[in-house]
N, C-alpha and C. Protein backbone atom coordinates (compact mmCIF):
# COMPACT_ATOMS: atom_id res chain seq x y z
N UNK A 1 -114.33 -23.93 39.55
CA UNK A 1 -114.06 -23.04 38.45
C UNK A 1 -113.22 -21.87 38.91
N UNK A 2 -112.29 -21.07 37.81
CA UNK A 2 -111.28 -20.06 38.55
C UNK A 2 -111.74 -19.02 38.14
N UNK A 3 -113.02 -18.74 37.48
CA UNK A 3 -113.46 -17.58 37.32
C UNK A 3 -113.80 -17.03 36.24
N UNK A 4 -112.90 -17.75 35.08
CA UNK A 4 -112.41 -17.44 33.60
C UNK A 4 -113.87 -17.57 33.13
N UNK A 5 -113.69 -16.63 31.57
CA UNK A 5 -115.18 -17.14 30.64
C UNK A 5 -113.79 -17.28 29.28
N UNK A 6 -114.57 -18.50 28.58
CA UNK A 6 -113.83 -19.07 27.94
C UNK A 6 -114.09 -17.71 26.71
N UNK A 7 -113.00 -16.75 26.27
CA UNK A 7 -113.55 -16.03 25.06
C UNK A 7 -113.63 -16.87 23.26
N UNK A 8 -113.80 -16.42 22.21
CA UNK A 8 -113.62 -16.87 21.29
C UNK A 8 -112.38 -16.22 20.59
N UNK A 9 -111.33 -16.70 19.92
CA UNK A 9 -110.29 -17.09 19.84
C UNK A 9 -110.36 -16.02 18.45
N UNK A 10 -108.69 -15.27 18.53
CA UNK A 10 -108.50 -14.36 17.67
C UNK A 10 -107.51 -14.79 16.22
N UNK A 11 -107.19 -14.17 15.37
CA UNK A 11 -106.55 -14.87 14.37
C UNK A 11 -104.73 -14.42 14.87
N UNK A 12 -104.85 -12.89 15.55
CA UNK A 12 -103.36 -12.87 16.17
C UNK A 12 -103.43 -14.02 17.89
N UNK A 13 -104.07 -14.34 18.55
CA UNK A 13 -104.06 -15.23 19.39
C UNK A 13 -103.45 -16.60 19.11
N UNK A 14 -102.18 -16.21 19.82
CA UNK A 14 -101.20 -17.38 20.01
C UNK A 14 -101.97 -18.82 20.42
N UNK A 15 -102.49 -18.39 21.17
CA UNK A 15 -103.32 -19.89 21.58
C UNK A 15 -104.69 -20.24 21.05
N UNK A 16 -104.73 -19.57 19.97
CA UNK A 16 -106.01 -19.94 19.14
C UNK A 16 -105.97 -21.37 18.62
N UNK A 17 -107.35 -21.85 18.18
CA UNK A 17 -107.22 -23.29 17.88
C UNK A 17 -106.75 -22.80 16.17
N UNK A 18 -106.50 -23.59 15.52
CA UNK A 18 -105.80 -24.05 14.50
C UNK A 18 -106.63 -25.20 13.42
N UNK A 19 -106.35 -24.94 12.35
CA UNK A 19 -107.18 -25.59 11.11
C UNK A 19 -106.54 -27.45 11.58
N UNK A 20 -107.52 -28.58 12.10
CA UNK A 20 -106.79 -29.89 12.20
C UNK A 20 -107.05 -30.05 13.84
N UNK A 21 -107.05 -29.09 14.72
CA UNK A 21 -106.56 -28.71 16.07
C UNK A 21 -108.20 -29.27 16.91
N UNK A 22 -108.12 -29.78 17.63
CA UNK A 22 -109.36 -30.30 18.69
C UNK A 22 -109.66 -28.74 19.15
N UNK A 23 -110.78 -28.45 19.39
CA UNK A 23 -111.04 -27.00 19.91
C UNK A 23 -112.40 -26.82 20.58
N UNK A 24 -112.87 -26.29 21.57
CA UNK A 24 -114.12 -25.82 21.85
C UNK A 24 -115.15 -25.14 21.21
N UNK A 25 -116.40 -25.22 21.02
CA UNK A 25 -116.84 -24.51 20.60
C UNK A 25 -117.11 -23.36 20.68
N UNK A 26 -116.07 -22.35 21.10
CA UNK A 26 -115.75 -20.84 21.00
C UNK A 26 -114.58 -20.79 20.49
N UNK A 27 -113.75 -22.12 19.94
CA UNK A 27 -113.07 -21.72 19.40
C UNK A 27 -111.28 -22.38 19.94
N UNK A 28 -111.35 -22.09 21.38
CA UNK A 28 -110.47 -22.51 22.09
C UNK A 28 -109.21 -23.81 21.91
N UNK A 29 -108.30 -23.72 21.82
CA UNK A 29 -107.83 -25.34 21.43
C UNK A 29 -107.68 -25.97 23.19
N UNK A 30 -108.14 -27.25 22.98
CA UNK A 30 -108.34 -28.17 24.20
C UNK A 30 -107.58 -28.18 24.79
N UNK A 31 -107.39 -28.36 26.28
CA UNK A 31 -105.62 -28.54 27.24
C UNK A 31 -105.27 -29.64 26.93
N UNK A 32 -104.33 -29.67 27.41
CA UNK A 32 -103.75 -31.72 27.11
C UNK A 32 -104.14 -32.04 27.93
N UNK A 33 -104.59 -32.22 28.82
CA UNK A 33 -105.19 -33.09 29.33
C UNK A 33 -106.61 -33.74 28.79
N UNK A 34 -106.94 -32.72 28.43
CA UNK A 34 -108.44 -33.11 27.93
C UNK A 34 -107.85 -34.07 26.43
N UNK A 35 -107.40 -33.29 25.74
CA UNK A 35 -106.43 -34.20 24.53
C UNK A 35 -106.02 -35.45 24.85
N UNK A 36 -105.13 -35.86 25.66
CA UNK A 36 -104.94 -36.82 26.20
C UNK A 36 -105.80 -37.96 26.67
N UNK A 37 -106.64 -37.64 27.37
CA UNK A 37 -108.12 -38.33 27.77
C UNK A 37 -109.14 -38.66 26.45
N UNK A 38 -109.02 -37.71 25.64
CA UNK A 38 -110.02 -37.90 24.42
C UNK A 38 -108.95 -39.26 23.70
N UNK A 39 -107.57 -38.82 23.85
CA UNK A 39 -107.00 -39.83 22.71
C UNK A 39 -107.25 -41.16 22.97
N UNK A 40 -106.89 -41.13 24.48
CA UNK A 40 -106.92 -42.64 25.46
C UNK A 40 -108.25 -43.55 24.87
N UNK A 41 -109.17 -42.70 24.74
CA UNK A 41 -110.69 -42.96 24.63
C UNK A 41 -110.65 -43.93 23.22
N UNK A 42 -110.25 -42.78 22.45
CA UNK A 42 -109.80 -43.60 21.24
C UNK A 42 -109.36 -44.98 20.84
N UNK A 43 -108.24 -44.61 21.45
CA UNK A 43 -107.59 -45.81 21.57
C UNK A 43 -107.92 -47.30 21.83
N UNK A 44 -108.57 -46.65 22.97
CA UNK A 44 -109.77 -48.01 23.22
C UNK A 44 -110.38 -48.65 22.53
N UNK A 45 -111.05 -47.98 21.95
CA UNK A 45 -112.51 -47.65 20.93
C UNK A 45 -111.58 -48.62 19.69
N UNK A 46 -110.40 -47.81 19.22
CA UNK A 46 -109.60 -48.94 18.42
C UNK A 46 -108.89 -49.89 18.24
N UNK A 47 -109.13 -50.54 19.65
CA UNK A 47 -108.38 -52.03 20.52
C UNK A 47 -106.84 -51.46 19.96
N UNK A 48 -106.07 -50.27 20.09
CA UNK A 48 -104.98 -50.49 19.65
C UNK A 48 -104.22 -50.23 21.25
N UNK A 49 -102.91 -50.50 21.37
CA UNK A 49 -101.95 -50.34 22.93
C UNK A 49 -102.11 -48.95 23.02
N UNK A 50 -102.43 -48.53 23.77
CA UNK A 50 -102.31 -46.97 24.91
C UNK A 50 -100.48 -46.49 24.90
N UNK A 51 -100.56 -45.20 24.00
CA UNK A 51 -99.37 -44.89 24.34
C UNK A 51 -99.50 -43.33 24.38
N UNK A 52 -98.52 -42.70 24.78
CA UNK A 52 -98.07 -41.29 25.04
C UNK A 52 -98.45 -40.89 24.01
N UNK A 53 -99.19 -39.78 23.71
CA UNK A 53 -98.95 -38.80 22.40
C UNK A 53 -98.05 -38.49 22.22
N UNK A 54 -97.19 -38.14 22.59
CA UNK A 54 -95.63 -37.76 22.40
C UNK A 54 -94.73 -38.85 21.87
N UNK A 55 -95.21 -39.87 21.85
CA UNK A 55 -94.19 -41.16 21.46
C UNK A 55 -95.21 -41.34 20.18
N UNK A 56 -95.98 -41.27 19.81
CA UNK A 56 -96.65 -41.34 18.66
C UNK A 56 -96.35 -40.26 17.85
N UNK A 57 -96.23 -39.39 18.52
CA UNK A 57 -96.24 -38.29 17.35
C UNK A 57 -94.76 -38.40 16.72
N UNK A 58 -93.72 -38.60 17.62
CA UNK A 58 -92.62 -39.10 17.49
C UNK A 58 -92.01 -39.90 16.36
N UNK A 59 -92.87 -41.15 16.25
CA UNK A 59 -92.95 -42.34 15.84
C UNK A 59 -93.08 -42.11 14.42
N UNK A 60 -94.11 -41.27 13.91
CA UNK A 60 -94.97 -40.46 12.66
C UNK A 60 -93.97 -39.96 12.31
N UNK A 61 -93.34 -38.79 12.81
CA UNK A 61 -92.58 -37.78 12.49
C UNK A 61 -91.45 -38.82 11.68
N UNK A 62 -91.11 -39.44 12.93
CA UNK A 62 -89.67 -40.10 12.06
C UNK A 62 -89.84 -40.98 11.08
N UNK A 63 -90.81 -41.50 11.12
CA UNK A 63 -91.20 -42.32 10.29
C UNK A 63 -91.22 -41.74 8.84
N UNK A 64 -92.09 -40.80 8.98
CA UNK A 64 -91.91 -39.84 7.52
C UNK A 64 -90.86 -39.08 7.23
N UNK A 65 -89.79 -38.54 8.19
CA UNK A 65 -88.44 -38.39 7.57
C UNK A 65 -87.78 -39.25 7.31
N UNK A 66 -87.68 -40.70 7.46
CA UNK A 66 -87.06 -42.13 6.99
C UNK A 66 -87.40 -42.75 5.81
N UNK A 67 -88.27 -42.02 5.49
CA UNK A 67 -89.20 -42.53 4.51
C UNK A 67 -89.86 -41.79 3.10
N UNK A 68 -88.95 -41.40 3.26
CA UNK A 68 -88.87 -40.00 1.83
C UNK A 68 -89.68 -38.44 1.62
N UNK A 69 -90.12 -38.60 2.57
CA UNK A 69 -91.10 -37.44 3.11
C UNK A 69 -89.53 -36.08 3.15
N UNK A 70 -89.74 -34.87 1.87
CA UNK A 70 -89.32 -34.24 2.21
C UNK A 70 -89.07 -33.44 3.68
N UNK A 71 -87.68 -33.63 4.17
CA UNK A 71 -87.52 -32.58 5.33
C UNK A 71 -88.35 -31.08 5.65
N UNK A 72 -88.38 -30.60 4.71
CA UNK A 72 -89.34 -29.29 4.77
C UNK A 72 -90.74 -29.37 5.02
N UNK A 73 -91.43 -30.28 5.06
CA UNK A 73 -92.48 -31.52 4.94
C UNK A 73 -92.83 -31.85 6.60
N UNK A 74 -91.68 -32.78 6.74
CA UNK A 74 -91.87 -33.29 7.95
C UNK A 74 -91.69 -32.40 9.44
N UNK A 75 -90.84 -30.88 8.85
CA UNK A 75 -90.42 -29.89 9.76
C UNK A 75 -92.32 -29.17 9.59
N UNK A 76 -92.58 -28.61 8.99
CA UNK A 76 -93.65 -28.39 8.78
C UNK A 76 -94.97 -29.21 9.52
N UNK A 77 -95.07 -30.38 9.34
CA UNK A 77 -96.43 -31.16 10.09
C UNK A 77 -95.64 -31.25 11.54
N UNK A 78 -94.73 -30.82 12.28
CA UNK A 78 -93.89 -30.86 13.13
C UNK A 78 -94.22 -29.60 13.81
N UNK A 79 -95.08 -28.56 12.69
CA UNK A 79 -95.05 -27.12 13.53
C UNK A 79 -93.54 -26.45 13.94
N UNK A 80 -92.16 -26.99 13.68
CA UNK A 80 -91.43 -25.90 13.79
C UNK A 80 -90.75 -25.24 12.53
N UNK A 81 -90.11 -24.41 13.38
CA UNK A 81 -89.74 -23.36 12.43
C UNK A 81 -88.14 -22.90 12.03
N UNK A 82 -87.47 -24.34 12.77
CA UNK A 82 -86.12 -24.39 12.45
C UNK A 82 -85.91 -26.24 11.91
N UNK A 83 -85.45 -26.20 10.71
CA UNK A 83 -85.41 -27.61 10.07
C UNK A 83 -84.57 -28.32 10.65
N UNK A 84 -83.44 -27.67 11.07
CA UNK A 84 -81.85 -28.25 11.38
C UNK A 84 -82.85 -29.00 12.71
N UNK A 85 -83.59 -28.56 13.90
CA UNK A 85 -84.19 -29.22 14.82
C UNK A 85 -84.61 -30.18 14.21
N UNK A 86 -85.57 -30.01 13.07
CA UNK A 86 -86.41 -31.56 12.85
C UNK A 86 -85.44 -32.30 12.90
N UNK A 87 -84.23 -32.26 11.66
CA UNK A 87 -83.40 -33.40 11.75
C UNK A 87 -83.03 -33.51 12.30
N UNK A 88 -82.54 -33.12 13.38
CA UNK A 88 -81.22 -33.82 14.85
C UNK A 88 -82.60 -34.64 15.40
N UNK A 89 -84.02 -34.20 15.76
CA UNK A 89 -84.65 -34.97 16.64
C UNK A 89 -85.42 -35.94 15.52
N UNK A 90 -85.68 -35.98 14.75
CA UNK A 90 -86.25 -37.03 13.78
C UNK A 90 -85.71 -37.78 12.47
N UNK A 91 -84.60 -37.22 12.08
CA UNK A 91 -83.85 -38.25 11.15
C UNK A 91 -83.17 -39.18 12.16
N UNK A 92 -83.24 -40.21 11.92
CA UNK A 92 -82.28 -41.56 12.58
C UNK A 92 -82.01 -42.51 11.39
N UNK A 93 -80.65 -42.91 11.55
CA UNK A 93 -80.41 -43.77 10.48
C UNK A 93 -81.08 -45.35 10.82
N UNK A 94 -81.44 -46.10 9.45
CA UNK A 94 -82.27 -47.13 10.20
C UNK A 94 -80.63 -48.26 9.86
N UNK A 95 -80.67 -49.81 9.73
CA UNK A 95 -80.22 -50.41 10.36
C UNK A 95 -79.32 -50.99 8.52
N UNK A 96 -80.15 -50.51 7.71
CA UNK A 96 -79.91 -50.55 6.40
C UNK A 96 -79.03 -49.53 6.12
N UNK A 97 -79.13 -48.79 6.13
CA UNK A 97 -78.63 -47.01 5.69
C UNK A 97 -77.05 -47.66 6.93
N UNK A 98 -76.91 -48.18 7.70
CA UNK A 98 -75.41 -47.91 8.34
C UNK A 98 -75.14 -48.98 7.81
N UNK A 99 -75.83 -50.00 7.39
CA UNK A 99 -74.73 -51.30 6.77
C UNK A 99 -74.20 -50.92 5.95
N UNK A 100 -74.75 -49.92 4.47
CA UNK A 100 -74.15 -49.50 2.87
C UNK A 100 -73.52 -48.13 3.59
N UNK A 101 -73.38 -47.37 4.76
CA UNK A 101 -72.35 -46.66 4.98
C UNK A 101 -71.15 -47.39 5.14
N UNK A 102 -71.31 -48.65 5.90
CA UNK A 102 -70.40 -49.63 6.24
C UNK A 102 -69.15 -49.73 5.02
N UNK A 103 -70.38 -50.25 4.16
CA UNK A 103 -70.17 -51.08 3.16
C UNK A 103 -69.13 -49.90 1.99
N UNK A 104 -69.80 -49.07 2.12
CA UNK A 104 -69.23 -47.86 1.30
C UNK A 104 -67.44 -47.48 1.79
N UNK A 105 -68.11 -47.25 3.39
CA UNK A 105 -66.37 -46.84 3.28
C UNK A 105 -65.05 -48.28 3.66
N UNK A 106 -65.78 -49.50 3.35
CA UNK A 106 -64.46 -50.84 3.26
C UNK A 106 -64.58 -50.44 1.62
N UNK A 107 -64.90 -50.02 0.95
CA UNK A 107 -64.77 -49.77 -0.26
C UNK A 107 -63.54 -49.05 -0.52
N UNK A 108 -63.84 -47.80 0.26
CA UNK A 108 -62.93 -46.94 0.10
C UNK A 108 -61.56 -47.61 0.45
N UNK A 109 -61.52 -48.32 1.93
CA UNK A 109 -60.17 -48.47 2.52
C UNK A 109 -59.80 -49.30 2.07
N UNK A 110 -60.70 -49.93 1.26
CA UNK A 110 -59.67 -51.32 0.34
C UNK A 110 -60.02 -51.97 0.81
């Protein structure tokens, strides 16, 4: 142990746990590691493949900006606070959306 006593968590405290947020009971939100280990656990528990939280959360995110989930929406369950980010890292065009771009501009060129 490094000495610390875990305090209970303030409403200006940046690192306070959060309404949704895994947290200790003082309040604390969990390290990732411990997050990580709890998810793994999960995972198990739901015979589903073991993957990164980060590639899942990923996966979600884009998924619901591909998928009609207002941008303001998906920037939001994303936790940030600049939209133009969500979209460069979570809009991707899927495989449909570039064929009728395709398709759109042989239209144009004749």
């Amino acid at each position: 142990m490094n000495g610390t006593v875990d305090q209970p968590s303030t409403p200006d405290d940046p690192f306070s746990a959060r309404p949704g947020r895994p947290s200790s009971p003082l309040g604390r939100p969990w390290k990732t590691d411990k997050l990580r280990r709890e998810a793994y656990k999960l995972m198990a528990l739901a015979g589903v493949r073991k993957v990164r939280l980060y590639d899942a959360r990923h996966a979600c995110l884009s998924w619901m900006a591909n998928n009609g989930v207002p941008d303001t929406v998906v920037s939001a369950w994303a936790g940030h606070s600049d939209l133009s980010f969500t979209k460069r890292v979570y809009v991707h065009p899927d495989p449909q959306s570039l064929s009728a771009g395709s398709e759109k501009l042989g239209e144009l060129l004749g």
